[in-house]
N, C-alpha and C. Protein backbone atom coordinates (compact mmCIF):
# COMPACT_ATOMS: atom_id res chain seq x y z
N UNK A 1 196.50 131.96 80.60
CA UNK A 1 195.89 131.62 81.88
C UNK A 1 196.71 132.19 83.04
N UNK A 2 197.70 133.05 82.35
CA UNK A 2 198.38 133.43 83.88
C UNK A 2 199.25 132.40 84.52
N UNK A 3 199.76 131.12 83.85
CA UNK A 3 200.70 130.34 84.64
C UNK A 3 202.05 130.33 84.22
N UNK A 4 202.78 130.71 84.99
CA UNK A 4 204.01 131.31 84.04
C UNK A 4 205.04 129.69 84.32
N UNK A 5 206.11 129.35 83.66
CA UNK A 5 206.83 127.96 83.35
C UNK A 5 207.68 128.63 83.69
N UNK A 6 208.79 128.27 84.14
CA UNK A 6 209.89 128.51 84.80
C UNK A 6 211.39 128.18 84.80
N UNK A 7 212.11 127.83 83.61
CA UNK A 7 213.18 126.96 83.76
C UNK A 7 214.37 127.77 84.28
N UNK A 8 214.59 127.00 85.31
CA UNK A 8 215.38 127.27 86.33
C UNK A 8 216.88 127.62 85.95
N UNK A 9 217.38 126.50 85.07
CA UNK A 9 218.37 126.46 84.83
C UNK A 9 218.73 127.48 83.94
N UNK A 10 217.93 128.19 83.24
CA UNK A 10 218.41 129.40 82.36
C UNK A 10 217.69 130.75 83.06
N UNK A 11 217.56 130.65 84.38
CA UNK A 11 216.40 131.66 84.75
C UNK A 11 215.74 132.61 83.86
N UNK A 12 214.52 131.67 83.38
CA UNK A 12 213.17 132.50 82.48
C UNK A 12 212.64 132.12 82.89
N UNK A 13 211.78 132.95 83.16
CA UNK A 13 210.15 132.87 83.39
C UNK A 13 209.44 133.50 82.36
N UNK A 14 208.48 132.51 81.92
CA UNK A 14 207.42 132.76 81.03
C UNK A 14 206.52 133.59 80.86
N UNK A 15 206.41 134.61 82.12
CA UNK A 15 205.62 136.00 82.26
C UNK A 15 206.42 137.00 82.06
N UNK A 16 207.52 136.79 81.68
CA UNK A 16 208.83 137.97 81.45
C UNK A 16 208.11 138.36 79.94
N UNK A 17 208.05 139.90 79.51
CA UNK A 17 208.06 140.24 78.44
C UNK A 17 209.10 139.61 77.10
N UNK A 18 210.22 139.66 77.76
CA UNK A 18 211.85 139.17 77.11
C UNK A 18 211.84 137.54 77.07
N UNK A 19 210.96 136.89 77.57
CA UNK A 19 211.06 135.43 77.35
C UNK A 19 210.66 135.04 75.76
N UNK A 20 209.95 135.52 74.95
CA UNK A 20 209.79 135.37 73.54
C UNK A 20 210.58 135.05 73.60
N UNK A 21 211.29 136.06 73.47
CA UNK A 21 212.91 136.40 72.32
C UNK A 21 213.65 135.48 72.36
N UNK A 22 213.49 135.24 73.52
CA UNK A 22 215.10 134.52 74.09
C UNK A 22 214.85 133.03 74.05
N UNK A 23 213.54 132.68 74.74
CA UNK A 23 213.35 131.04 73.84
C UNK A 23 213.52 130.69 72.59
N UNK A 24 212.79 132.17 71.28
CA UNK A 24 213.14 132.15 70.41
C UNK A 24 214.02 131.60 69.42
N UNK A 25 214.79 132.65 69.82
CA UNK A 25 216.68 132.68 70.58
C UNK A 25 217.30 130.67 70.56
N UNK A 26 216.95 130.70 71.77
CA UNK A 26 217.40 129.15 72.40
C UNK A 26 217.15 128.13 71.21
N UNK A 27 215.80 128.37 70.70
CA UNK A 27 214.98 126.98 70.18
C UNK A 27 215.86 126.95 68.75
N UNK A 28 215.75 128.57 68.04
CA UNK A 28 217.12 128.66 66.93
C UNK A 28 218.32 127.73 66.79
N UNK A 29 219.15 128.16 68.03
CA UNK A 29 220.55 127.42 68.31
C UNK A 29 220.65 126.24 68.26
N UNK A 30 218.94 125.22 69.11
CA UNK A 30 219.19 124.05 68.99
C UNK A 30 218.66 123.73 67.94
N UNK A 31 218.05 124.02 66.89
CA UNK A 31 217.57 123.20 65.98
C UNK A 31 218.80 123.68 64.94
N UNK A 32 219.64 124.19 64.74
CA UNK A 32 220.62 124.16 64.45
C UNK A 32 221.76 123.37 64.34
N UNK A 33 221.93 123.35 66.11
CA UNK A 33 222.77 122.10 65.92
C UNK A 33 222.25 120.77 65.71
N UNK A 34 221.12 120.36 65.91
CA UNK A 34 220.21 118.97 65.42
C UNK A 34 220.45 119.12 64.00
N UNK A 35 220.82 120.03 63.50
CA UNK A 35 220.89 120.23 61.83
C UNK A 35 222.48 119.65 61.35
N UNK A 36 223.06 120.35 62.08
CA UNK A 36 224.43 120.17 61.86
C UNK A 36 225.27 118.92 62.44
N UNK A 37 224.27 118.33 63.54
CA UNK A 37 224.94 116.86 63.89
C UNK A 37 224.23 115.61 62.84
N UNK A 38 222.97 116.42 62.47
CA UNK A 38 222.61 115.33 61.27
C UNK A 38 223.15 115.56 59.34
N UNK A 39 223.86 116.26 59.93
CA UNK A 39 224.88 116.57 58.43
C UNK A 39 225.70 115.67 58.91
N UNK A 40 226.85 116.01 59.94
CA UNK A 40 227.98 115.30 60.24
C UNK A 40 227.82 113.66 60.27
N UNK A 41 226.27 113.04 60.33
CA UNK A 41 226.12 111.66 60.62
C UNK A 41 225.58 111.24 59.50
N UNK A 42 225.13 112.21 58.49
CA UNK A 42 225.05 111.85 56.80
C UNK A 42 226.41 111.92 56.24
N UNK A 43 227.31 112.67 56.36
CA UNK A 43 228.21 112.74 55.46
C UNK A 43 229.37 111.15 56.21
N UNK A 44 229.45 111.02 57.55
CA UNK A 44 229.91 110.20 57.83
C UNK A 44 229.46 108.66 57.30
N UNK A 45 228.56 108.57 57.19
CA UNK A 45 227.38 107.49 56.21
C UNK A 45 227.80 107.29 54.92
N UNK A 46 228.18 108.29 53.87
CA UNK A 46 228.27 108.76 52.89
C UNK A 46 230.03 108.22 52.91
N UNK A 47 230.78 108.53 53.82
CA UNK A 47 232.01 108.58 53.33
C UNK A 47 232.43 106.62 53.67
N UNK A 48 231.55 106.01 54.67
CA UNK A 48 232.20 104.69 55.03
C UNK A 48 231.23 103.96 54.08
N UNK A 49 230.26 104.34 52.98
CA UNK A 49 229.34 103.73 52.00
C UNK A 49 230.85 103.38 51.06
N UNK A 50 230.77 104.96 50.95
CA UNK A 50 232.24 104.64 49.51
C UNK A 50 233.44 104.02 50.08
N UNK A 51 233.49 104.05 51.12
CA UNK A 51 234.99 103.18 51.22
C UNK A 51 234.24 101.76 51.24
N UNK A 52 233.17 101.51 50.96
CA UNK A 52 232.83 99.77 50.88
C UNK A 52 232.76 99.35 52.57
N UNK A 53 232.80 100.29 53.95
CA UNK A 53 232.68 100.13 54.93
C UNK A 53 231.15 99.96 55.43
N UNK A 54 230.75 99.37 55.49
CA UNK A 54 228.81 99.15 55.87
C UNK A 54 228.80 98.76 57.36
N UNK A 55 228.57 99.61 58.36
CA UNK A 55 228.47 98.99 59.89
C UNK A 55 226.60 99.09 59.87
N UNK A 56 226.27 97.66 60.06
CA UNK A 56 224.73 97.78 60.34
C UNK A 56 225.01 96.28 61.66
N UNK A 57 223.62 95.86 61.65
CA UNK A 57 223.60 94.95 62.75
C UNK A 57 222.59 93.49 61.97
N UNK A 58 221.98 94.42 61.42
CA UNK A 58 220.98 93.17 60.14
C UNK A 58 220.36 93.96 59.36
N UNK A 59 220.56 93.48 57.99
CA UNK A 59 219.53 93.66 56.88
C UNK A 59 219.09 92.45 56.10
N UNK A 60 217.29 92.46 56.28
CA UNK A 60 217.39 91.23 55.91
C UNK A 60 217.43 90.90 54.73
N UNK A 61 217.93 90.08 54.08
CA UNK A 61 218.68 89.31 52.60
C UNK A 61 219.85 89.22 52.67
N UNK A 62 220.62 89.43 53.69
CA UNK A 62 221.83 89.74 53.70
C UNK A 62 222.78 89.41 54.77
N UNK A 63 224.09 88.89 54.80
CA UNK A 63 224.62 88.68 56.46
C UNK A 63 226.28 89.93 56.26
N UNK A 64 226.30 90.17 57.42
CA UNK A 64 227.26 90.81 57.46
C UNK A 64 228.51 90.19 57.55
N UNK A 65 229.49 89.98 56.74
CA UNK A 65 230.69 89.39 57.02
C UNK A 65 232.03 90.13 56.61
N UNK A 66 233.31 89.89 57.36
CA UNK A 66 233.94 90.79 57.38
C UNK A 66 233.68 92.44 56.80
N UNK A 67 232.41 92.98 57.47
CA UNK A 67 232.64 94.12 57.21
C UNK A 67 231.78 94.97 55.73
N UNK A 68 231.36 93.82 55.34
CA UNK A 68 231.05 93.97 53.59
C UNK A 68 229.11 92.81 54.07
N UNK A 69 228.59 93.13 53.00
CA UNK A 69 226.80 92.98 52.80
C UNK A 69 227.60 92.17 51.95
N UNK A 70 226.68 90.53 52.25
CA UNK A 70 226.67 89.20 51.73
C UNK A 70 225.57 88.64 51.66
N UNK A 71 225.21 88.58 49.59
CA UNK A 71 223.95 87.99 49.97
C UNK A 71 223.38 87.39 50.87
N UNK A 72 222.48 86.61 51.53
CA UNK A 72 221.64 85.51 51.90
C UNK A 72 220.85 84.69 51.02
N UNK A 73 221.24 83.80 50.47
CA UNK A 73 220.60 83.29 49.06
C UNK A 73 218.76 82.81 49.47
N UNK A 74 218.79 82.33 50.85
CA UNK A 74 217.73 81.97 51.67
C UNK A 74 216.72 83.10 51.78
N UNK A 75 216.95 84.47 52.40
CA UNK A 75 216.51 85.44 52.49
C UNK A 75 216.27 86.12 51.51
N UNK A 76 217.00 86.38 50.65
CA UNK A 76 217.23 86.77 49.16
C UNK A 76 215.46 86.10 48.51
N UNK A 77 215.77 85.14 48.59
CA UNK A 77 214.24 84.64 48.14
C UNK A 77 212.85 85.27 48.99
N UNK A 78 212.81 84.94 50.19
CA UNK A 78 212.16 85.87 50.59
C UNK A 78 211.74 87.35 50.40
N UNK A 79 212.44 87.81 50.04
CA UNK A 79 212.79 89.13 49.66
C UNK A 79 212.36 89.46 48.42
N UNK A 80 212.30 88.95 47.24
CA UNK A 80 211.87 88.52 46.23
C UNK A 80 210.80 88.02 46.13
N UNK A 81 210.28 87.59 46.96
CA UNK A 81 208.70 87.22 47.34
C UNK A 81 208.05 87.89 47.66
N UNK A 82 208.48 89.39 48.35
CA UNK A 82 207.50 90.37 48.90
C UNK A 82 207.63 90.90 47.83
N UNK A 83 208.87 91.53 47.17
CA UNK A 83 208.37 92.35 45.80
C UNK A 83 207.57 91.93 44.98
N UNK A 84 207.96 90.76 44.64
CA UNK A 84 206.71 89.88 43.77
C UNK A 84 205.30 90.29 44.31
N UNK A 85 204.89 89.66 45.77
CA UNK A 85 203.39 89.88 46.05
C UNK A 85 203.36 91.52 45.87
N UNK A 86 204.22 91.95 46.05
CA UNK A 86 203.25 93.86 46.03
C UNK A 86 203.29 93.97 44.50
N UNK A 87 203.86 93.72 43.93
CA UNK A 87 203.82 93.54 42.12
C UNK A 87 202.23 93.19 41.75
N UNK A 88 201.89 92.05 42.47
CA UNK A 88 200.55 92.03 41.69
C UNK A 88 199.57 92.26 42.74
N UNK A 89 199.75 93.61 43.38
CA UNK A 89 198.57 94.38 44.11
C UNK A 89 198.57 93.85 45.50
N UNK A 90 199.34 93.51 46.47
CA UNK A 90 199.31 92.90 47.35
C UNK A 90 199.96 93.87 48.25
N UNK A 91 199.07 94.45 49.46
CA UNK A 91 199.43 95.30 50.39
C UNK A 91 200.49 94.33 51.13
N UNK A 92 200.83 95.68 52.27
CA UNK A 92 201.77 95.34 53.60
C UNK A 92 201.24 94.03 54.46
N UNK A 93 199.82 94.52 54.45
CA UNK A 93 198.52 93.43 55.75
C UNK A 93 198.66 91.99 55.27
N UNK A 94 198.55 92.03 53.69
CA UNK A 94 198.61 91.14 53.02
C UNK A 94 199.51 90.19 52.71
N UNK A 95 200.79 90.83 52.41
CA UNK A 95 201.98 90.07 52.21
C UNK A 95 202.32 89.13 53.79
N UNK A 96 202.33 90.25 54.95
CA UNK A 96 202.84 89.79 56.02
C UNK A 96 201.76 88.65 56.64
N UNK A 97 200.08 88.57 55.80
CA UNK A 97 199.52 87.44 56.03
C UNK A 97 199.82 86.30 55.43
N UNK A 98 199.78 86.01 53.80
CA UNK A 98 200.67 85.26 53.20
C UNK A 98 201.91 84.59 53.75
N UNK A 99 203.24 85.65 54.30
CA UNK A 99 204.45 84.82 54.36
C UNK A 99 204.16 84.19 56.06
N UNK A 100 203.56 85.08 56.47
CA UNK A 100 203.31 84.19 58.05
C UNK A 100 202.30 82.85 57.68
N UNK A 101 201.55 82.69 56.83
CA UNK A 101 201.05 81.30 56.52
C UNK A 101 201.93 80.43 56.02
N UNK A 102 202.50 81.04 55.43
CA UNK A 102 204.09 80.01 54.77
C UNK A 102 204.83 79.35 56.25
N UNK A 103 204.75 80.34 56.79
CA UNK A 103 206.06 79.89 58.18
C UNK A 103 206.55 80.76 58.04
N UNK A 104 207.27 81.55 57.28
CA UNK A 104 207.89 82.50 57.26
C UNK A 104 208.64 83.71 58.61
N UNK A 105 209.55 83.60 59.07
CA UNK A 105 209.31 84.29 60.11
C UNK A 105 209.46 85.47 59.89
N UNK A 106 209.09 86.68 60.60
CA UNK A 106 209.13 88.18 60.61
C UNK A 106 210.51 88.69 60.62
């Protein structure tokens, strides 16, 4: 349509013959490093798994204490209740209708 985009900060303009390339170019580098900071935040994952280090905030069946995943014997059941209902054919819609009739909270 003839409207050329403009980013300023790298001066291209989108009617430049050479703008391909070079967004090209750009879009390469960053999906690159999105590659390589999501290695560095898997392998970091990976290395505080095996040292028995677990930093989360909640999982439910579980409480976090010093540092280490502790059952929830309470939750634990719960938990055991959804596998159960999807065991004998019981969707997502379903289960979460079930345990919300229980009381159950989300």
């Amino acid at each position: 349509m003839g409207v050329p985009i403009i980013f300023e900060k790298e001066n291209i303009n989108t009617l430049d013959p050479k703008c391909g390339l070079i967004l090209s170019v750009m879009a390469s580098l960053a999906e690159e490093e999105l590659n390589s900071m999501s290695r560095n935040q898997k392998w970091a994952a990976r290395k505080r798994f095996a040292e028995g280090s677990v930093e989360v905030s909640k999982v439910y069946g579980y409480d976090y204490i010093n540092k280490k995943l502790v059952i929830n014997p309470d939750e634990a059941r719960v938990v055991k209740r959804i596998y159960d209902l999807y065991l004998h054919g019981n969707g997502l819609e379903r289960i979460a209708k079930i345990l919300h009739s229980e009381g159950i909270p989300a």
